[in-house]
N, C-alpha and C. Protein backbone atom coordinates (compact mmCIF):
# COMPACT_ATOMS: atom_id res chain seq x y z
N UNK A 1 80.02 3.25 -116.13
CA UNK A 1 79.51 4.58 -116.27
C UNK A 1 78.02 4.56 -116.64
N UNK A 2 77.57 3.29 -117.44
CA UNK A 2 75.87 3.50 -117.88
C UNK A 2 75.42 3.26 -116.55
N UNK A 3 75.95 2.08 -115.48
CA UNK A 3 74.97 1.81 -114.29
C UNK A 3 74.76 3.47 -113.81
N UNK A 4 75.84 4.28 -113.75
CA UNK A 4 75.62 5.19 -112.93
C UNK A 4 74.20 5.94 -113.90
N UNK A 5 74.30 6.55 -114.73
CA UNK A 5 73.86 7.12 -115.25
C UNK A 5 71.89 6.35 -115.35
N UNK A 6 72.09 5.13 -115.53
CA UNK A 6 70.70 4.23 -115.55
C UNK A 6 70.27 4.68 -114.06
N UNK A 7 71.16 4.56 -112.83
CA UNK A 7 71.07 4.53 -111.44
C UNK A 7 70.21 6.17 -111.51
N UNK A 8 70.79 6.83 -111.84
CA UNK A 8 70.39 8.67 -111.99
C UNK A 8 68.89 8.68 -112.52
N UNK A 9 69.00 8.45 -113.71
CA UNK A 9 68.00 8.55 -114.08
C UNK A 9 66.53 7.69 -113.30
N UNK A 10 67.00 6.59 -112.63
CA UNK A 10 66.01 5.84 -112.04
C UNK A 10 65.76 6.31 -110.59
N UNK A 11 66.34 6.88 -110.26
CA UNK A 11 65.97 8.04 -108.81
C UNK A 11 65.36 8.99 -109.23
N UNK A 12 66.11 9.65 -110.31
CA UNK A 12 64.79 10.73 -110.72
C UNK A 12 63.69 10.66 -111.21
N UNK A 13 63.16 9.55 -111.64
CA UNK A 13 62.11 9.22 -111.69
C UNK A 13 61.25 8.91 -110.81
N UNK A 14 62.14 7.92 -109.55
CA UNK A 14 60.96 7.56 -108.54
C UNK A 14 61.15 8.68 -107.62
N UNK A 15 61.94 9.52 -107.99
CA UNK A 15 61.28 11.00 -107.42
C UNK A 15 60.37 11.83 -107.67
N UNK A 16 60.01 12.01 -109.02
CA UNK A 16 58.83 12.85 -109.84
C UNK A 16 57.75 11.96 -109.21
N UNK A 17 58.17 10.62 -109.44
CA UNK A 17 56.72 9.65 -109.19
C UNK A 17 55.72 10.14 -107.72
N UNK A 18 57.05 10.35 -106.95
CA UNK A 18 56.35 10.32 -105.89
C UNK A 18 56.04 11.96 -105.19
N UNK A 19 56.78 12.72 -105.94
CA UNK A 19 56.20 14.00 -105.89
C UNK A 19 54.71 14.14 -106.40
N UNK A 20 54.63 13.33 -107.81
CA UNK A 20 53.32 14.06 -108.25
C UNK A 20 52.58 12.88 -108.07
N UNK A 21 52.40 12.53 -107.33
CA UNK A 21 51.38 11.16 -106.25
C UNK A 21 51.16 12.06 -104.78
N UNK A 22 51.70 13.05 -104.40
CA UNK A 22 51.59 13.31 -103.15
C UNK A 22 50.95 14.81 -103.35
N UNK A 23 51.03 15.07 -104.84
CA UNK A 23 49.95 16.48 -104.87
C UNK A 23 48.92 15.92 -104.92
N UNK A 24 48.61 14.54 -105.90
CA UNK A 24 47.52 13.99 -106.14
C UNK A 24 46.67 14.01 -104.95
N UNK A 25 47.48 13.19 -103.99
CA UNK A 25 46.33 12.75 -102.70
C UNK A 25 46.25 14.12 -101.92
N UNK A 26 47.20 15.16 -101.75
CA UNK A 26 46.66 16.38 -101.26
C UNK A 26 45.45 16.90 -101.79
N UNK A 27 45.38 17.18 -103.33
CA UNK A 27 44.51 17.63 -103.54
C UNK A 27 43.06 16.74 -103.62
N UNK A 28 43.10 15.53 -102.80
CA UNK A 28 41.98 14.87 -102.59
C UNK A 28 41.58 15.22 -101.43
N UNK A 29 42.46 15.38 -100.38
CA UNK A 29 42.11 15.63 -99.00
C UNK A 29 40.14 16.80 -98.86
N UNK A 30 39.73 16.33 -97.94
CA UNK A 30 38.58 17.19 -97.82
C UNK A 30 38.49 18.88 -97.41
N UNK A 31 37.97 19.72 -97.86
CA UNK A 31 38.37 20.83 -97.03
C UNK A 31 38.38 21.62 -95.59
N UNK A 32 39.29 22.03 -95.49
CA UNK A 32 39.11 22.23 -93.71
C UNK A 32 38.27 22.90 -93.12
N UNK A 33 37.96 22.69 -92.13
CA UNK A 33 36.77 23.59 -91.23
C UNK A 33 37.20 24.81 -91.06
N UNK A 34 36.26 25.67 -90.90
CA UNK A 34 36.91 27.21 -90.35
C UNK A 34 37.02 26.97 -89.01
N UNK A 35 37.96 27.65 -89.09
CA UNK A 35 38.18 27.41 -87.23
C UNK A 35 37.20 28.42 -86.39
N UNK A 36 37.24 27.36 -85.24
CA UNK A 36 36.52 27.89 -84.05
C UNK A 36 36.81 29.31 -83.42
N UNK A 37 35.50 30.47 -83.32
CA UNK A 37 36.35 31.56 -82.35
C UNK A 37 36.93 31.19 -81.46
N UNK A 38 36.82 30.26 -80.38
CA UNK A 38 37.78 30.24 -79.19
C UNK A 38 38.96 29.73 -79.69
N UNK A 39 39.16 28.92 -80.45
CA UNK A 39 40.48 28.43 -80.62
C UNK A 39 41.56 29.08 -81.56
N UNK A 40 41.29 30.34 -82.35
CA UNK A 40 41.97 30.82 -82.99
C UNK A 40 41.02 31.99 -83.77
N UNK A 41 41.73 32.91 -84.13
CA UNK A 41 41.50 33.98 -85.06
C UNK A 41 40.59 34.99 -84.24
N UNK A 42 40.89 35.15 -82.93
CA UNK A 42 40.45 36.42 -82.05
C UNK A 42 41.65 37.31 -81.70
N UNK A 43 41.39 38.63 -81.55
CA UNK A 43 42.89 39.18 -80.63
C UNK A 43 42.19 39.20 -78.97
N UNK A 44 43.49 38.80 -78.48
CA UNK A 44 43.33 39.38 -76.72
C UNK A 44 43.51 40.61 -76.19
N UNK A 45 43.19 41.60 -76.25
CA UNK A 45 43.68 42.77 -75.45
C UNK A 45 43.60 43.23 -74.27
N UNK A 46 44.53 43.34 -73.44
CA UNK A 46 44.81 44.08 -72.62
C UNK A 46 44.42 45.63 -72.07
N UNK A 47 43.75 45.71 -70.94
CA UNK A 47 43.83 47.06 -70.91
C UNK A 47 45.05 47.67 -69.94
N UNK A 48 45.20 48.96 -69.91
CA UNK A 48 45.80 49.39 -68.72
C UNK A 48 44.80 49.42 -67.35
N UNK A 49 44.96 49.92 -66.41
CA UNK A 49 44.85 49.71 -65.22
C UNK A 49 43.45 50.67 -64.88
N UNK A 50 42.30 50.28 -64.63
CA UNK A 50 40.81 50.99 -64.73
C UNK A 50 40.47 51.45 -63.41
N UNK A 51 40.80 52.36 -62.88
CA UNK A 51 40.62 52.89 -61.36
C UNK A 51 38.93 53.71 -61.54
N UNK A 52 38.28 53.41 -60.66
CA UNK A 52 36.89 53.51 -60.70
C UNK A 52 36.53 54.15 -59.24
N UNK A 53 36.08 55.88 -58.86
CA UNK A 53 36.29 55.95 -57.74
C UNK A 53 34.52 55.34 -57.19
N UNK A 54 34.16 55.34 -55.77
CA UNK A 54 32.94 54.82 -56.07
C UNK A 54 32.39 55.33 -55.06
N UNK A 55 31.56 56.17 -55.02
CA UNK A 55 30.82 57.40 -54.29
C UNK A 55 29.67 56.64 -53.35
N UNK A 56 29.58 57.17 -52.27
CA UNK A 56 28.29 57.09 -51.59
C UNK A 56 28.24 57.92 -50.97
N UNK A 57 26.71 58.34 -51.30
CA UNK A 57 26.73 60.13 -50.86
C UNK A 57 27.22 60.97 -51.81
N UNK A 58 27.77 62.01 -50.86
CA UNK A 58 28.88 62.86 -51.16
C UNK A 58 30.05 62.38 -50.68
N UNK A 59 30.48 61.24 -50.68
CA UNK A 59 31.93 60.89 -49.58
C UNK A 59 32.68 59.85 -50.81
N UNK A 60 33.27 59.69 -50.96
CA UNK A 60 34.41 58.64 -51.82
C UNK A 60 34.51 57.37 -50.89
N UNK A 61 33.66 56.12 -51.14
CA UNK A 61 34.06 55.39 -50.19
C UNK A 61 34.88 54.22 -50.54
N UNK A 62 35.57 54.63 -52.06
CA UNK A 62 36.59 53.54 -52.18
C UNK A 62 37.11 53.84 -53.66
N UNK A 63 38.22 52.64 -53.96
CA UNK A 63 38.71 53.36 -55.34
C UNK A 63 38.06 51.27 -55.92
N UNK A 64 37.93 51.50 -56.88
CA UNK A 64 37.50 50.29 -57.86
C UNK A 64 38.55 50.27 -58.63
N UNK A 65 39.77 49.43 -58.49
CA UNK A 65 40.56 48.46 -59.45
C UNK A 65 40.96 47.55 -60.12
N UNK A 66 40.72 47.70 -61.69
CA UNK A 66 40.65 46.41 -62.31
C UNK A 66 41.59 46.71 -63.75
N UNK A 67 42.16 44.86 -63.83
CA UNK A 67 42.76 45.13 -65.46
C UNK A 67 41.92 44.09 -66.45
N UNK A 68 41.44 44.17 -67.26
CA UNK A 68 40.94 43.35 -68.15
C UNK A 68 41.38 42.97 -69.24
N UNK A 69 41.38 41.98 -69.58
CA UNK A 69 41.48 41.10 -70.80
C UNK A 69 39.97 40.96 -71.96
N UNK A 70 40.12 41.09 -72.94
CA UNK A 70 38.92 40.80 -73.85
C UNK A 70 39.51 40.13 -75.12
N UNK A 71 38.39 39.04 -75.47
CA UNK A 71 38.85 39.19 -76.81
C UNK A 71 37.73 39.42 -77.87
N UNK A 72 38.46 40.02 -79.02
CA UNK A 72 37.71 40.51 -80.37
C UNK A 72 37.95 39.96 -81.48
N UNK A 73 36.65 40.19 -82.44
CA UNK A 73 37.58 39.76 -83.64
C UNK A 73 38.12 41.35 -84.60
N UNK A 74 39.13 40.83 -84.96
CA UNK A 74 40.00 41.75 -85.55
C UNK A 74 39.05 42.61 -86.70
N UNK A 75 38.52 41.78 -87.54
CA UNK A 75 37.56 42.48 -88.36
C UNK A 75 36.83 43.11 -87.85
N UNK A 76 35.86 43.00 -86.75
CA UNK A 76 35.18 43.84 -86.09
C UNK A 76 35.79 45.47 -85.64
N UNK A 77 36.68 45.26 -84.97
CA UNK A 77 37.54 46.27 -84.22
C UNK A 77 37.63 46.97 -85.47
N UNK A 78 38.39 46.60 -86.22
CA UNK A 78 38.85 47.29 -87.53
C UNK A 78 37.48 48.69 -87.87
N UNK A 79 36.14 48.24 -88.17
CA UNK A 79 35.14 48.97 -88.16
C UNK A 79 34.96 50.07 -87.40
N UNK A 80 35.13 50.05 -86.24
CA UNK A 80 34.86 50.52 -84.92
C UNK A 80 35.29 52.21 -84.83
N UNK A 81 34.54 52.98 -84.90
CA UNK A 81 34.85 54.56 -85.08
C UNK A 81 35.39 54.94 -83.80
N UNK A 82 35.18 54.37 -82.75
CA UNK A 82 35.45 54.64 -81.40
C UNK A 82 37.10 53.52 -81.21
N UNK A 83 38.03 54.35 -80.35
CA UNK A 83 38.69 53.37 -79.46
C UNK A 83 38.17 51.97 -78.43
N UNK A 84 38.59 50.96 -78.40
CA UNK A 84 37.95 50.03 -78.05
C UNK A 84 37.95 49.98 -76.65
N UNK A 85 39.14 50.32 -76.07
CA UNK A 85 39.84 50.92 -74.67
C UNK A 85 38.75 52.22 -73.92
N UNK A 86 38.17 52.92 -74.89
CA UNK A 86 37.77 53.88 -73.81
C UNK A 86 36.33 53.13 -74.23
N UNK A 87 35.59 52.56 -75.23
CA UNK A 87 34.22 51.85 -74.85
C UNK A 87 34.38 51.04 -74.19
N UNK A 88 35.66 50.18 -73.79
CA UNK A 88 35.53 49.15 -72.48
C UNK A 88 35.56 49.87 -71.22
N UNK A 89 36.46 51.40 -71.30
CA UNK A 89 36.41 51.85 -69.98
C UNK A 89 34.61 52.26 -69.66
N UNK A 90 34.27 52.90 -70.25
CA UNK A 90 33.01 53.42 -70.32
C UNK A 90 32.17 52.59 -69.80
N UNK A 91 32.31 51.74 -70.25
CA UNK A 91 30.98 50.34 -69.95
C UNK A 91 31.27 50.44 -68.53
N UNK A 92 32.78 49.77 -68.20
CA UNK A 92 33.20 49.29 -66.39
C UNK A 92 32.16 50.72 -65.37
N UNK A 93 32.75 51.89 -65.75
CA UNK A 93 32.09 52.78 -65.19
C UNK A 93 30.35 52.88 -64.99
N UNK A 94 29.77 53.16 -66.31
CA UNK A 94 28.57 52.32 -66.12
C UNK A 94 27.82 51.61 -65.51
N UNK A 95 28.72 50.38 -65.78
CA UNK A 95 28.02 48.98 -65.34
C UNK A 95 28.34 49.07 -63.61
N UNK A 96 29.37 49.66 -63.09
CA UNK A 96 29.68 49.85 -61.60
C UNK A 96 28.62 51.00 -60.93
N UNK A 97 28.54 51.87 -61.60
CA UNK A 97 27.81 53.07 -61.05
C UNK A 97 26.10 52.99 -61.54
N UNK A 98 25.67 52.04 -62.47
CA UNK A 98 24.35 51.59 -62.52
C UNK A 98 24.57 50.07 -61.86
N UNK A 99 24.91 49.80 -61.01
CA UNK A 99 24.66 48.91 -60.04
C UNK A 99 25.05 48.76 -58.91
N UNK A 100 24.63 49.76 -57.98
CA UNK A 100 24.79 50.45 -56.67
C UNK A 100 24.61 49.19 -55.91
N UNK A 101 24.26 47.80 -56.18
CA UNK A 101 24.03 46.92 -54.67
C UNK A 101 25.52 46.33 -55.14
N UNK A 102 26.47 46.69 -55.64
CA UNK A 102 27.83 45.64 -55.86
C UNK A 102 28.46 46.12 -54.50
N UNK A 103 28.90 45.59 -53.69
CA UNK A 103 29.50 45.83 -52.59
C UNK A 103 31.11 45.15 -52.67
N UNK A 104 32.04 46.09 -52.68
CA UNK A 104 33.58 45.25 -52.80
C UNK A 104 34.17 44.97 -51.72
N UNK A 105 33.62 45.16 -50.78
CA UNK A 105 34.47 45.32 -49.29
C UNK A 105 33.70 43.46 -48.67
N UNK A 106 32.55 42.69 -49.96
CA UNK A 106 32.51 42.04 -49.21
C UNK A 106 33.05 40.59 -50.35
N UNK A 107 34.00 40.51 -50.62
CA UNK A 107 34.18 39.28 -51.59
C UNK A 107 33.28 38.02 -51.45
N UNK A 108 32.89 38.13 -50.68
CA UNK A 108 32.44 36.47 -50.91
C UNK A 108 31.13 36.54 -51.79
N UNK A 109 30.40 37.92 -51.43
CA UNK A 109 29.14 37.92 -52.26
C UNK A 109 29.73 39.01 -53.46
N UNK A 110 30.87 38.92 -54.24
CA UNK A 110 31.20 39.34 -55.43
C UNK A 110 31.02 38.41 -56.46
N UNK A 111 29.90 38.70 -57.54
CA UNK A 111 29.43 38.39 -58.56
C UNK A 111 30.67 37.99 -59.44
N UNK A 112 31.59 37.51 -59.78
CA UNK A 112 32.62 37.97 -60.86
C UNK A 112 32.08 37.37 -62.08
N UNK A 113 31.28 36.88 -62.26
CA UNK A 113 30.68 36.33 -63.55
C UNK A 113 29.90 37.54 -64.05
N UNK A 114 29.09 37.74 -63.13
CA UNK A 114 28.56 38.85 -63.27
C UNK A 114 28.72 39.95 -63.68
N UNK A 115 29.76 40.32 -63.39
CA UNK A 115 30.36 40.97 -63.84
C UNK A 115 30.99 41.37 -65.11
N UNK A 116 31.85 40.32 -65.79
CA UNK A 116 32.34 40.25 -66.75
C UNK A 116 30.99 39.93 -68.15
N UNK A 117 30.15 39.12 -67.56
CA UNK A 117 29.26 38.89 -68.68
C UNK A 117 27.81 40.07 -68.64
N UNK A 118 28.42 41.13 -67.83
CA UNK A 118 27.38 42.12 -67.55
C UNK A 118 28.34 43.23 -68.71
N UNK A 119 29.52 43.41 -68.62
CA UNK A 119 30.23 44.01 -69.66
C UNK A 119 30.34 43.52 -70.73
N UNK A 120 30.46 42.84 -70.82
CA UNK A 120 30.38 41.76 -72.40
C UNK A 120 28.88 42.11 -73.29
N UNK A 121 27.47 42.02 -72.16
CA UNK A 121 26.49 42.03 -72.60
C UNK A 121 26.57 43.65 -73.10
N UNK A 122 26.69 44.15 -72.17
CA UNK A 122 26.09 45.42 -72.23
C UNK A 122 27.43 46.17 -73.70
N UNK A 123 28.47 46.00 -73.77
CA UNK A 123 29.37 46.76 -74.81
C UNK A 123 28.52 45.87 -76.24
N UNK A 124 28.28 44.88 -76.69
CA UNK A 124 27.64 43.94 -77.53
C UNK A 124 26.05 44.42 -77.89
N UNK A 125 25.49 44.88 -76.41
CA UNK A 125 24.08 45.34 -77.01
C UNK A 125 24.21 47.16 -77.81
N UNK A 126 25.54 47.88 -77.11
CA UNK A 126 25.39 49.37 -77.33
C UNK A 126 25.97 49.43 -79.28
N UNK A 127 26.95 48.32 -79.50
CA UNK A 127 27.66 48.09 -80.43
C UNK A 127 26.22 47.30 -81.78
N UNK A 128 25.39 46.81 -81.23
CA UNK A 128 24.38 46.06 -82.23
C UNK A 128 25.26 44.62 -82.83
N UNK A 129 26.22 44.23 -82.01
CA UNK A 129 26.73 43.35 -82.97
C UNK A 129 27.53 42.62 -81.71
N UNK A 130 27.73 41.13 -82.09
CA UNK A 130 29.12 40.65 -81.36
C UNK A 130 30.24 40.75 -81.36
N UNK A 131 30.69 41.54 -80.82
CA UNK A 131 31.94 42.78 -81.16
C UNK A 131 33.15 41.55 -79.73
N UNK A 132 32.75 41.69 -78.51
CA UNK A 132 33.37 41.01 -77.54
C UNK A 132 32.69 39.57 -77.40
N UNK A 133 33.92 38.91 -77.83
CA UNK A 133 32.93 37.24 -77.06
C UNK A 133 33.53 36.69 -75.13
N UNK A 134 34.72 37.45 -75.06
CA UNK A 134 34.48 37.14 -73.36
C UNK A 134 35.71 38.17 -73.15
N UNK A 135 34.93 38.54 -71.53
CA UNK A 135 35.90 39.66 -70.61
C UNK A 135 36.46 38.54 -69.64
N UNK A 136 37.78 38.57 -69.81
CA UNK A 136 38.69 38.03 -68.43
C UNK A 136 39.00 39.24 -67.43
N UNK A 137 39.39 38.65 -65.90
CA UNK A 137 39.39 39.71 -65.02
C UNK A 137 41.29 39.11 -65.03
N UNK A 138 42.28 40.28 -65.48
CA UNK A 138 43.20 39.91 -65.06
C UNK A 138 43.80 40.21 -63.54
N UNK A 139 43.34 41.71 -63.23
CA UNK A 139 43.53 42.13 -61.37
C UNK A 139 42.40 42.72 -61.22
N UNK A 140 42.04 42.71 -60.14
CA UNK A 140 40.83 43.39 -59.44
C UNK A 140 41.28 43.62 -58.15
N UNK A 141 41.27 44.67 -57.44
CA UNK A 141 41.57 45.50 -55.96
C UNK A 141 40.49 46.44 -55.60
N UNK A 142 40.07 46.52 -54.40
CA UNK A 142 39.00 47.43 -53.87
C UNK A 142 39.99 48.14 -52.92
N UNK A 143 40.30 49.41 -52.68
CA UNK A 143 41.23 49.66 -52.19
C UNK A 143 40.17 51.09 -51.39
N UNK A 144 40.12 51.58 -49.71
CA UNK A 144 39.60 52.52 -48.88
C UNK A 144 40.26 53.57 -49.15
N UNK A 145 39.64 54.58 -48.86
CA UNK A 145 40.74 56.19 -48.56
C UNK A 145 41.55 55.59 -47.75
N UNK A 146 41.34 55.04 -46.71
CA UNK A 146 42.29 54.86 -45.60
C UNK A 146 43.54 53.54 -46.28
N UNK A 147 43.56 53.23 -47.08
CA UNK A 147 44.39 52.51 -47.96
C UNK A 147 45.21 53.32 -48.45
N UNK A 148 44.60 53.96 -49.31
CA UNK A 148 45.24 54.42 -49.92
C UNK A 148 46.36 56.18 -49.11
N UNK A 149 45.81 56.76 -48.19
CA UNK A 149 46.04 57.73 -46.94
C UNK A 149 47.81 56.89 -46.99
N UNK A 150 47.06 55.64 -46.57
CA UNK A 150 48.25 54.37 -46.17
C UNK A 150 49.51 54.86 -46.72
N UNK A 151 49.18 53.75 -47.91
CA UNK A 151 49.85 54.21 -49.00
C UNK A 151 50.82 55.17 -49.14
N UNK A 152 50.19 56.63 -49.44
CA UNK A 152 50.92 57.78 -49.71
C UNK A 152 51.85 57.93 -48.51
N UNK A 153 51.42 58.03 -47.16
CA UNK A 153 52.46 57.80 -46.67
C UNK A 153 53.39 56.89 -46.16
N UNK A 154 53.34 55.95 -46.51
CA UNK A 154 54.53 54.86 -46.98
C UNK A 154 55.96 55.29 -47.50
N UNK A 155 55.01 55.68 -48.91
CA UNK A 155 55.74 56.41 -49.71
C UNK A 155 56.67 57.56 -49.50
N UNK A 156 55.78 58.38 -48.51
CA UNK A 156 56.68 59.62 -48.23
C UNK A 156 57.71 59.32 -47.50
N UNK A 157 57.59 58.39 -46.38
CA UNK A 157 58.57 58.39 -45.18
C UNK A 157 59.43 57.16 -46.10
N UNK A 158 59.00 56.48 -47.23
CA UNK A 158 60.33 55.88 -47.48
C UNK A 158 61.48 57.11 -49.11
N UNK A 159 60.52 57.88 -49.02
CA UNK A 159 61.34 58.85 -49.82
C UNK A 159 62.01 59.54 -49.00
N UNK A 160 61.68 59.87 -48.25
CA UNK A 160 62.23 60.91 -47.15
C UNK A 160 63.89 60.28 -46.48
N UNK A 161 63.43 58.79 -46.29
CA UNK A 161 64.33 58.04 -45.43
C UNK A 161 65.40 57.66 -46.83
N UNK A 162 65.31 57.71 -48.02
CA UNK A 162 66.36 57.63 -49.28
C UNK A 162 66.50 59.12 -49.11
N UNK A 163 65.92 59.78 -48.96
CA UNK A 163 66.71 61.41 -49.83
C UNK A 163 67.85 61.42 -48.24
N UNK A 164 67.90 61.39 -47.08
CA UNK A 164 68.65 60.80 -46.10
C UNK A 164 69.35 60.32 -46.15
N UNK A 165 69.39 59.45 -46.72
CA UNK A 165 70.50 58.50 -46.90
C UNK A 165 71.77 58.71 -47.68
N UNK A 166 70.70 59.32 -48.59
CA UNK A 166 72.06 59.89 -49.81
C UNK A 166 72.51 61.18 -49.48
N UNK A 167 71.97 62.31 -48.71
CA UNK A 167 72.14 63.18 -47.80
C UNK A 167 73.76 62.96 -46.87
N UNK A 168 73.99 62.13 -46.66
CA UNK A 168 75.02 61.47 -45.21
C UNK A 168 75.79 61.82 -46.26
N UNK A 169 77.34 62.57 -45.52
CA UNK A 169 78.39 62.07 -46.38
C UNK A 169 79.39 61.22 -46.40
N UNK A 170 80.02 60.69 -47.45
CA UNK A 170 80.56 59.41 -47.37
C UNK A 170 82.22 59.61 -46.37
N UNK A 171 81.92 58.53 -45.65
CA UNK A 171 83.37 58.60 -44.77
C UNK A 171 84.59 58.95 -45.32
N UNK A 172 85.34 59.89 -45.16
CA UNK A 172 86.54 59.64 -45.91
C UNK A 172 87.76 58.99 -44.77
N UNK A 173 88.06 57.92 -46.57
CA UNK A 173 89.10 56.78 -46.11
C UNK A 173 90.17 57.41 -46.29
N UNK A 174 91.35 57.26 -45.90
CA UNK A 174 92.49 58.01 -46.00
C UNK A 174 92.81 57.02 -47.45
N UNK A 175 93.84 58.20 -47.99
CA UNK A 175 94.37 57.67 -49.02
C UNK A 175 95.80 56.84 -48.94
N UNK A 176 96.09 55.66 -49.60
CA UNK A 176 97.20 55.58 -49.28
C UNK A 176 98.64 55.82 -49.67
N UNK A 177 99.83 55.93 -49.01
CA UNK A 177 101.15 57.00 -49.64
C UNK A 177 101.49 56.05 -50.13
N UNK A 178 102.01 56.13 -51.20
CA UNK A 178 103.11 55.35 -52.24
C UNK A 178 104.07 55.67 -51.89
């Protein structure tokens, strides 16, 4: 009965031992870096879906579609008297309609850097502060009247061709006699 009891007591010891040896060297360790904005402590947000119509002349010669991604830092936003969503919409509009040579109908000479770091700049200079450190493009679509004309009626003749369908009435099967 003493081995056991000698045995007890001698585990619990080289248990304390090595508990308070392992705060020791923790609290030697050096202190950690703050972490990097890109690698942590930004939010990503999402916008909804930014339809931009885009005039020449007097004529509508296309619709401008985009979803964006940004990220912020949380403290910042927090400040911010304005919604962050309608100063990002604001800018897109802006930055599209004060730069009349962007042409969407021709991708290959689409800026997309340009783009994004033309919104980035410009919400950052109106804000006085680094409020956004980068705009991602999550969709972008340039879509014609005649697209969209498309479109709607797509739509109609496949509504039309369901309200039809469910219209028909169902065959009747005979029942059977018991």
């Amino acid at each position: 009965m003493i081995k056991f009891i000698a045995a007890a007591l001698w585990i619990v010891a080289v248990t304390l031992g090595a508990v308070f040896y392992s705060f020791q060297a923790a609290a030697n360790l050096p202190a950690t870096e703050e972490q990097k904005p890109l690698l942590g402590g930004l939010d990503y947000v999402k916008t909804d879906v930014i339809s931009v119509p885009l005039l020449k002349g007097e004529r509508v010669h296309g619709y401008f579609l985009t979803r964006l991604v940004y990220t912020v830092e949380p403290k910042e936003v927090s400040k911010m008297s304005v919604p962050m969503d309608s100063l990002l919409i604001d800018q897109v509009y802006s930055y599209l309609y004060g730069n009349p040579q962007i042409d969407f109908t021709e991708y290959e000479k689409l800026d997309l850097d340009g783009f994004r770091n033309g919104i980035r700049d410009a919400i950052n200079t109106r804000v006085g502060s680094k409020l956004i450190h980068e705009v991602m493009v999550e969709q972008i679509d340039f879509l014609t009247p005649d697209d969209v004309r498309d479109n709607a009626v797509r739509q109609r003749e496949s509504a039309a061709a369901a309200a039809v369908e469910a219209a028909k009435p169902a065959e009747a099967t005979p029942a059977k006699a018991h």
